[in-house]
Protein backbone atom coordinates (compact mmCIF):
# COMPACT_ATOMS: atom_id res chain seq x y z
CA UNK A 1 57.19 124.75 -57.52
CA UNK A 2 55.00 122.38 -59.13
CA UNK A 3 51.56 121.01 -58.07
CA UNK A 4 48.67 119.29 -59.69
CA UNK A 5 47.01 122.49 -59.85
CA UNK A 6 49.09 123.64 -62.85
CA UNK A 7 47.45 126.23 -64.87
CA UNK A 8 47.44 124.65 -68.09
CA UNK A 9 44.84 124.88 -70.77
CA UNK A 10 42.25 122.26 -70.84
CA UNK A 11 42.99 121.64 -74.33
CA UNK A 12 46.41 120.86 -74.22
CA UNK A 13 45.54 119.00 -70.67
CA UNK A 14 43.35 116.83 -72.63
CA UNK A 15 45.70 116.37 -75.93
CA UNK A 16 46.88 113.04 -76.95
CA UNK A 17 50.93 112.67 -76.93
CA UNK A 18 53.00 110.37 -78.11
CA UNK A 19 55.68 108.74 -75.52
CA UNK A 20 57.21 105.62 -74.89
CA UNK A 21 57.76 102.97 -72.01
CA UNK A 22 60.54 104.10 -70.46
CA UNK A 23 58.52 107.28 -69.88
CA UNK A 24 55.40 105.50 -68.53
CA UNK A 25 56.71 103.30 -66.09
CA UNK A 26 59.17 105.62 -64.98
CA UNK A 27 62.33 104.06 -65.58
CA UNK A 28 63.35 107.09 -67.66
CA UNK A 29 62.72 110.72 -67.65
CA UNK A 30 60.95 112.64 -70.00
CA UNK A 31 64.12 114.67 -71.94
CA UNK A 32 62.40 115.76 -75.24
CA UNK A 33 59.08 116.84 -75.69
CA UNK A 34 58.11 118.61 -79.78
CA UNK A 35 55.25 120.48 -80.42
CA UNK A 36 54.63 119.28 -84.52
CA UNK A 37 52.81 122.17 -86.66
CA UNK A 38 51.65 120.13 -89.35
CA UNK A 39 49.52 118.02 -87.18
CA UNK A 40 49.54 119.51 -84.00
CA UNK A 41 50.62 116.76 -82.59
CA UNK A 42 52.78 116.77 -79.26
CA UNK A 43 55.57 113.80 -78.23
CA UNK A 44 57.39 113.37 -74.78
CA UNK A 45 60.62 111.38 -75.24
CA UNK A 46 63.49 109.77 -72.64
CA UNK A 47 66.24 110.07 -75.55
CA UNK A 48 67.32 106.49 -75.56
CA UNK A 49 67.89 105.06 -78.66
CA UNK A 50 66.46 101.90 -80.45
CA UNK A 51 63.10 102.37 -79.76
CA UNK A 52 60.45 99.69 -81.42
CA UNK A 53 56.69 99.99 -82.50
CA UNK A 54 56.29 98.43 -78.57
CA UNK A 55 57.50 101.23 -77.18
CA UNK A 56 55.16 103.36 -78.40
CA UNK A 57 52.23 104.43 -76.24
CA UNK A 58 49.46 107.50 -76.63
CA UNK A 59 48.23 109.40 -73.20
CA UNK A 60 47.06 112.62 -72.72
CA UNK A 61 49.07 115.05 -71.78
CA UNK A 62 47.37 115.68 -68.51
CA UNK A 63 48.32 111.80 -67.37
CA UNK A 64 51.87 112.44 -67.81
CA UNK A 65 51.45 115.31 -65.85
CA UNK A 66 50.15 113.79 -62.88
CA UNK A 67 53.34 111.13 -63.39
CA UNK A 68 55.54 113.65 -64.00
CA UNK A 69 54.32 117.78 -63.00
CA UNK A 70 58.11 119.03 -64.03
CA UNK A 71 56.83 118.41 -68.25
CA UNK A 72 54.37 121.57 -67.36
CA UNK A 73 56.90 123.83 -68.40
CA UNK A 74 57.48 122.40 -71.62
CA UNK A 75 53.67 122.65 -72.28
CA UNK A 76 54.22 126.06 -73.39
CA UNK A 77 55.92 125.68 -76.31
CA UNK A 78 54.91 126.96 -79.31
CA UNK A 79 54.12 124.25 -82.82
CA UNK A 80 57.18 123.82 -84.57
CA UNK A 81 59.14 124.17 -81.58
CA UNK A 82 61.05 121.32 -79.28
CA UNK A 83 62.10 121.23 -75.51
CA UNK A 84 65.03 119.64 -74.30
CA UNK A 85 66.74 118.90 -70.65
CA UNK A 86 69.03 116.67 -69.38
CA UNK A 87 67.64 115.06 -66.14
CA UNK A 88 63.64 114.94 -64.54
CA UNK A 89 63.40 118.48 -62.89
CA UNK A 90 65.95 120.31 -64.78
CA UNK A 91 66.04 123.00 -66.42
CA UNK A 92 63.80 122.97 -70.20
CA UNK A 93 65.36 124.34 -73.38
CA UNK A 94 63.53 125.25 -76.43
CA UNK A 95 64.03 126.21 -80.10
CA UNK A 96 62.54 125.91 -83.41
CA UNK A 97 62.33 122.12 -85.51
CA UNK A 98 64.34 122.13 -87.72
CA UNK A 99 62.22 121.52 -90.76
CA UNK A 100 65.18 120.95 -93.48
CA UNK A 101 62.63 118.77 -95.28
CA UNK A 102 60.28 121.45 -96.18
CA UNK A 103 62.14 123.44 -98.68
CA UNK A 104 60.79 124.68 -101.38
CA UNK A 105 62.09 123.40 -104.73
């Protein structure tokens, strides 16, 4: 189903994402991945909790994809929007951020 020939736009191939370790050396999966509006920014996350600044790392999205092809269909979503499944290869969920933090006095 998937392939490194995965018909994804060069600019969101080439787009700098936000991950962590875990994700990198593959000791965890990739279970989160938002699409941020404001900045356009993208971030893949495992989910585990207590992350620190050392975790952090920025790829492109197009080296994650050759680590991990199954985050292609997550590629797709629109800004504002998150993914979410529960295990490398399953099945991705998506659905608006919720931006609570935006309203309007």
């Amino acid at each position: 189903m998937y392939s490194n020939d995965i018909n994804i736009p060069d600019e969101v191939r080439d787009a700098l994402v936000f991950t962590c370790t875990h994700i990198i050396k593959g000791t965890e999966p990739c279970r989160l991945v938002t699409h941020n509006k404001s900045d356009s920014t993208w971030e893949f996350m495992c989910g585990k909790e207590g992350h620190t600044a050392a975790d952090a790392v920025i790829v492109s999205a197009g080296e994650l994809l050759k680590e991990d092809p199954t985050i292609a269909d997550a590629l797709c979503i629109r800004p504002d929007y998150y993914a979410r499944r529960t295990e490398r290869g399953g099945k991705w969920i998506s659905a608006p951020l919720d931006n609570t933090d935006e309203k309007e006095d």
